[in-house]
Protein backbone atom coordinates (compact mmCIF):
# COMPACT_ATOMS: atom_id res chain seq x y z
CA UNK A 1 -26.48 2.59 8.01
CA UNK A 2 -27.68 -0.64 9.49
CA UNK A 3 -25.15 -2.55 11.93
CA UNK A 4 -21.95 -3.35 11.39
CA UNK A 5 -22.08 -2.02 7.44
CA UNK A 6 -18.89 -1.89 6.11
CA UNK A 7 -18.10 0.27 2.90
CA UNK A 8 -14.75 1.12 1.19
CA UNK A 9 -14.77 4.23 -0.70
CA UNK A 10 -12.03 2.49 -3.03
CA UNK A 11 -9.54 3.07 -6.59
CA UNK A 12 -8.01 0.37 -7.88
CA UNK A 13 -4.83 1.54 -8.62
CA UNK A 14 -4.40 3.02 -5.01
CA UNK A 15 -1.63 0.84 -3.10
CA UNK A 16 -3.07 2.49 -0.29
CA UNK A 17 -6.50 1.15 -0.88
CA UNK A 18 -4.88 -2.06 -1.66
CA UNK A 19 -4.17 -2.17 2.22
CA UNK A 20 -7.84 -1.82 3.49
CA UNK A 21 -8.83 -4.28 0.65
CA UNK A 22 -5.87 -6.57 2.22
CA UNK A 23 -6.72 -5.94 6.04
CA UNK A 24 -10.63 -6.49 5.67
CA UNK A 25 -9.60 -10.21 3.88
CA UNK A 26 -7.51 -10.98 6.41
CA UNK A 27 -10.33 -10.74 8.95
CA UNK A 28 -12.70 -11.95 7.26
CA UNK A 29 -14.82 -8.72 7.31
CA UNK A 30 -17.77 -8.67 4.38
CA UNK A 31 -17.90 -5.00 2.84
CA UNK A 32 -19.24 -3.37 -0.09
CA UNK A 33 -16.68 -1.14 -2.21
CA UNK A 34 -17.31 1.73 -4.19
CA UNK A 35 -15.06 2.84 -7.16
CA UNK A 36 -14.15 6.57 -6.88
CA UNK A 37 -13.30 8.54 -9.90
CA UNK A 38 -10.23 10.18 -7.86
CA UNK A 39 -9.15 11.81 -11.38
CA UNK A 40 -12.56 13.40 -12.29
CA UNK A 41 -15.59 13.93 -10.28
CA UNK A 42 -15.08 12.44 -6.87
CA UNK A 43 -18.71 11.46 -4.85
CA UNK A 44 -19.89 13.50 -2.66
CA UNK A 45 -20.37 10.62 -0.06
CA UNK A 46 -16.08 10.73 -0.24
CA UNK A 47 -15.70 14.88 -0.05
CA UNK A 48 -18.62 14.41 3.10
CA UNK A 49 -16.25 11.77 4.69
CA UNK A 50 -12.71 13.00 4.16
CA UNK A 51 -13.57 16.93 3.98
CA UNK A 52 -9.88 17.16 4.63
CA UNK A 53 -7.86 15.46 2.33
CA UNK A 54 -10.77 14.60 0.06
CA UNK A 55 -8.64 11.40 -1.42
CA UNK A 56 -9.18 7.88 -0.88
CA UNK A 57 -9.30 5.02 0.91
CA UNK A 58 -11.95 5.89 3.52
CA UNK A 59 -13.71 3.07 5.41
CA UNK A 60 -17.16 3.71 6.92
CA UNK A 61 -17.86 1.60 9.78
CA UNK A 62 -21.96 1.78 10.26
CA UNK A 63 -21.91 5.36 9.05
CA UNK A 64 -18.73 6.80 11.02
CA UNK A 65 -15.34 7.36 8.64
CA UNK A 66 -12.65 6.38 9.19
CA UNK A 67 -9.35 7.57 7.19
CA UNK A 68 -5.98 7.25 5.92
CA UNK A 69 -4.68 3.78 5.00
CA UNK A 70 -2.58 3.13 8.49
CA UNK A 71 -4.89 4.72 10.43
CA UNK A 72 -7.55 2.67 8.98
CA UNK A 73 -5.68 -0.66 9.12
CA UNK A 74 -5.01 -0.02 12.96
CA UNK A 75 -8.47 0.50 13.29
CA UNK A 76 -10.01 -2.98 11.55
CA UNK A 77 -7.06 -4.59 14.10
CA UNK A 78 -8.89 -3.18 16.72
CA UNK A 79 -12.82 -3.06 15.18
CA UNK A 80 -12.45 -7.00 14.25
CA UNK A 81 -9.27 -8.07 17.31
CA UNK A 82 -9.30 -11.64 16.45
CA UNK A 83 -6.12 -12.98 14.26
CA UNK A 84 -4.87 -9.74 15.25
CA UNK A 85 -1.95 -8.01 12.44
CA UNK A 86 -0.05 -6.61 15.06
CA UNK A 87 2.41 -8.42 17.56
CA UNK A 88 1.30 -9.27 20.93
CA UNK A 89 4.40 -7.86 22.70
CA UNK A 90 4.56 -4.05 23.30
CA UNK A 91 8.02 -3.83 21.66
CA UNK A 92 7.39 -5.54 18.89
CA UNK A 93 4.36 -3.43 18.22
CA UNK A 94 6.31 -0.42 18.31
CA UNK A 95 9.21 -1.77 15.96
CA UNK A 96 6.40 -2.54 13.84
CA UNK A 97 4.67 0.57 13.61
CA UNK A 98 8.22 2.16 13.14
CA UNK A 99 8.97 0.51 9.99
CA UNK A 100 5.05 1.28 9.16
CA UNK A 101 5.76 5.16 9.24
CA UNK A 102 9.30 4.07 7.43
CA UNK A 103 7.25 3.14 4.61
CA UNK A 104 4.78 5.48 4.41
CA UNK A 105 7.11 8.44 4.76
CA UNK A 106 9.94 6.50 1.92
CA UNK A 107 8.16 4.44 -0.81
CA UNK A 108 5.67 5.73 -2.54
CA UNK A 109 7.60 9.44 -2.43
CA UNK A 110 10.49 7.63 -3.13
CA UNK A 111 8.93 6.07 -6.22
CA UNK A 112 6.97 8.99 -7.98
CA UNK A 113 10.53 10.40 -8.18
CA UNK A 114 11.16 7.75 -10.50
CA UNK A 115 8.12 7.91 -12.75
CA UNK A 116 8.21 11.80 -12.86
CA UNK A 117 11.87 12.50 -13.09
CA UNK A 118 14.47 12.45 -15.94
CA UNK A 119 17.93 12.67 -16.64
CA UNK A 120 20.00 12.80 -13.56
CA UNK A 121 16.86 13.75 -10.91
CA UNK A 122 15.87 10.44 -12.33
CA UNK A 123 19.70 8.41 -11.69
CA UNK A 124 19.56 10.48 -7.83
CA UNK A 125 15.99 9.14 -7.14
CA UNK A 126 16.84 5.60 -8.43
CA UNK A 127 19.84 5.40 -6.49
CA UNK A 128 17.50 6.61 -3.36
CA UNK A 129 15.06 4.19 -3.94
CA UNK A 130 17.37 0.93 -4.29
CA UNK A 131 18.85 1.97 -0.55
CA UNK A 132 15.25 2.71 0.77
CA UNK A 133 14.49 -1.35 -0.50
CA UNK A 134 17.69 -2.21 0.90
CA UNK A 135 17.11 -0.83 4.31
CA UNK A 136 14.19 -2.89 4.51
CA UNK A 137 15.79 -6.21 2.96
CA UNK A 138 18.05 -5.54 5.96
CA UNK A 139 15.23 -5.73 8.48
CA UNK A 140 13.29 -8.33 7.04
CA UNK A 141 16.48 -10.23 7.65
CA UNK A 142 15.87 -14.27 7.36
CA UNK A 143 12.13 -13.77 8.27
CA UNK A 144 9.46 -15.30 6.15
CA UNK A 145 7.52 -11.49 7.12
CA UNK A 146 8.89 -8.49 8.53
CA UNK A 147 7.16 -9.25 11.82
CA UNK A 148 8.58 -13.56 11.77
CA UNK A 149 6.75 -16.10 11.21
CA UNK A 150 2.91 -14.64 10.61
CA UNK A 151 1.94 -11.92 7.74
CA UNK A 152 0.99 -9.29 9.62
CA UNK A 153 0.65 -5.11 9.75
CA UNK A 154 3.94 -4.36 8.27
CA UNK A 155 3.82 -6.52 5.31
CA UNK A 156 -0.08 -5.35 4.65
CA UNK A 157 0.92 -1.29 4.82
CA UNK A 158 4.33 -2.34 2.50
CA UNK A 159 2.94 -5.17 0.07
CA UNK A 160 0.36 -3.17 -2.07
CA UNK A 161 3.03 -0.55 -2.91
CA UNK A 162 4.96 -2.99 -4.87
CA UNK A 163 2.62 -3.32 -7.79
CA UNK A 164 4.23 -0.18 -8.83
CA UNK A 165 7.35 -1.17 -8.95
CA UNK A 166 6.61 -2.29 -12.64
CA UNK A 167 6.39 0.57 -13.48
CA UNK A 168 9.42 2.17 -11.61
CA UNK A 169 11.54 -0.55 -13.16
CA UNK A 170 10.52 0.35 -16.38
CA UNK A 171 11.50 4.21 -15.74
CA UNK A 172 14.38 3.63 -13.97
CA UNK A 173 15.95 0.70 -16.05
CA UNK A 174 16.93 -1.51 -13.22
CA UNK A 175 15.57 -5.16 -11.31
CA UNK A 176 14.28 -4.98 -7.55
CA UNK A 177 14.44 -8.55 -7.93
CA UNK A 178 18.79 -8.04 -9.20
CA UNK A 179 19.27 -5.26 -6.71
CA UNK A 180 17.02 -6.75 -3.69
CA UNK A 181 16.32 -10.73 -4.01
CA UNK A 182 15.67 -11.48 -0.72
CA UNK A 183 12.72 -8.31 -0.78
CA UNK A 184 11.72 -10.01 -3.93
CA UNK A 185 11.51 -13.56 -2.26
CA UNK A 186 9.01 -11.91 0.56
CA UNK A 187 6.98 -10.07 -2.38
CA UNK A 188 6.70 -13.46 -4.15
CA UNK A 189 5.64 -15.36 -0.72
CA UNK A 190 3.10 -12.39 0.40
CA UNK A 191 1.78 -12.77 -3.31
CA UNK A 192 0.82 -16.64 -2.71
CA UNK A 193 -1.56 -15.45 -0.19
CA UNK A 194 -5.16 -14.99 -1.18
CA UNK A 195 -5.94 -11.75 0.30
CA UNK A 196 -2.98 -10.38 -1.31
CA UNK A 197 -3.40 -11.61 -5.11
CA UNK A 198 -7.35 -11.33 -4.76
CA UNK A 199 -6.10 -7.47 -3.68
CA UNK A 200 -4.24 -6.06 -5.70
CA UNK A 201 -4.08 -5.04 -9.30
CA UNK A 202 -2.07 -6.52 -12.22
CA UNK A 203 1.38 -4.13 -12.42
CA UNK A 204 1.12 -3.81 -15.97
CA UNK A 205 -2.38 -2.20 -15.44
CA UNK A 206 -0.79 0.37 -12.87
CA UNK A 207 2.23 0.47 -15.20
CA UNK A 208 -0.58 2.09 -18.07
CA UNK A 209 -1.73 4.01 -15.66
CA UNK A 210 1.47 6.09 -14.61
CA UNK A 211 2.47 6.51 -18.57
CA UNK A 212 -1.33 8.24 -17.99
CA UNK A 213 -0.07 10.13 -14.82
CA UNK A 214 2.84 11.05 -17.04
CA UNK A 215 1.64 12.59 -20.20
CA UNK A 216 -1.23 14.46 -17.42
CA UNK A 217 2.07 15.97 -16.29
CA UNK A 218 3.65 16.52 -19.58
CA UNK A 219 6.17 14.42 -18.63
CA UNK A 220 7.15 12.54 -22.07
């Protein structure tokens, strides 16, 4: 690859995608994405570059991949430093990539237990899910973003997950927006930024796409 090629190895429903897609706007980084068919016959250029997980995102920096969605969005911070998405101060680096494994280790988890659950599995994991949004609503706190005043690495890794929250609502039969308003003020103001609504897909296209994931599961 010639210097300083940048290529996503991308699907468009992936909320972890949707960070790289996010990150690389942010700075301002050109980059040519590729569409993987993550359901059928993935590319051989993605099984060469992630021979581990063989999944997407996976961001090759003038031939050398990089992968994971955090570990990739810590490395464009560092790979293109200026308007950096992390704090300046140590501790508020590391209170920042706290709440970034928070959310990687609660939401999405905590939301497939939604969309693949019924009956009372379905009541426990919607109950789980509401405190999980809560916990966060408590740290965001009065700030605009969950790091103050700037949209930065904890609102990139968290934002992109919430276009399937459709679709969890819809499962689940309850409102983040009535359960968490002031998480569903911060989704609204992250969603006024360009990066973000140039991003990320329409909710009602993911939504179609987990009533997919469902009946794959025979989940009816």
């Amino acid at each position: 690859m010639s210097k300083e090629e940048v290529v996503l190895l991308d699907f468009w429903a992936s909320p972890f995608c949707g960070r790289v897609r996010i990150a690389l706007a942010e700075k301002g980084v050109e980059y040519q994405n590729r569409e993987e068919d993550v359901l059928g016959s993935k590319s051989e250029l993605l099984l060469n570059s992630n021979p581990i997980h063989k999944k997407v995102p996976v961001l090759l920096h003038n031939g050398k991949p990089v992968c994971e969605s955090t570990v990739i969005v810590n490395y464009i911070d560092e790979a293109w430093p200026s308007r950096p998405l992390l704090p300046t101060c140590p501790y508020e680096r590391a209170r920042a990539r706290f709440w970034g494994d928070f959310i990687d280790k609660k939401i999405f988890e905590g939301g497939t237990k939604i969309w693949s659950s019924k009956g009372e599995a379905l009541e426990v994991g919607k109950k789980d899910f509401i405190e999980i949004l809560k916990q966060l609503e408590g740290t965001l706190g009065e700030k605009d973003f969950f790091c103050g005043d700037n949209f930065g690495f904890v609102d990139i890794l968290l934002i992109p997950l919430t276009t399937w929250f459709y679709a969890y609502e819809k499962f689940g039969g309850f409102k983040v927006e009535d359960e968490c308003p002031k998480f569903s003020v911060w989704v609204k103001r992250c969603m006024q930024r360009e990066s973000v609504a140039k991003a990320l897909p329409e909710p009602e296209k993911v939504y179609e796409a987990v009533l997919m994931l469902r009946k794959m599961n025979g989940i009816e």
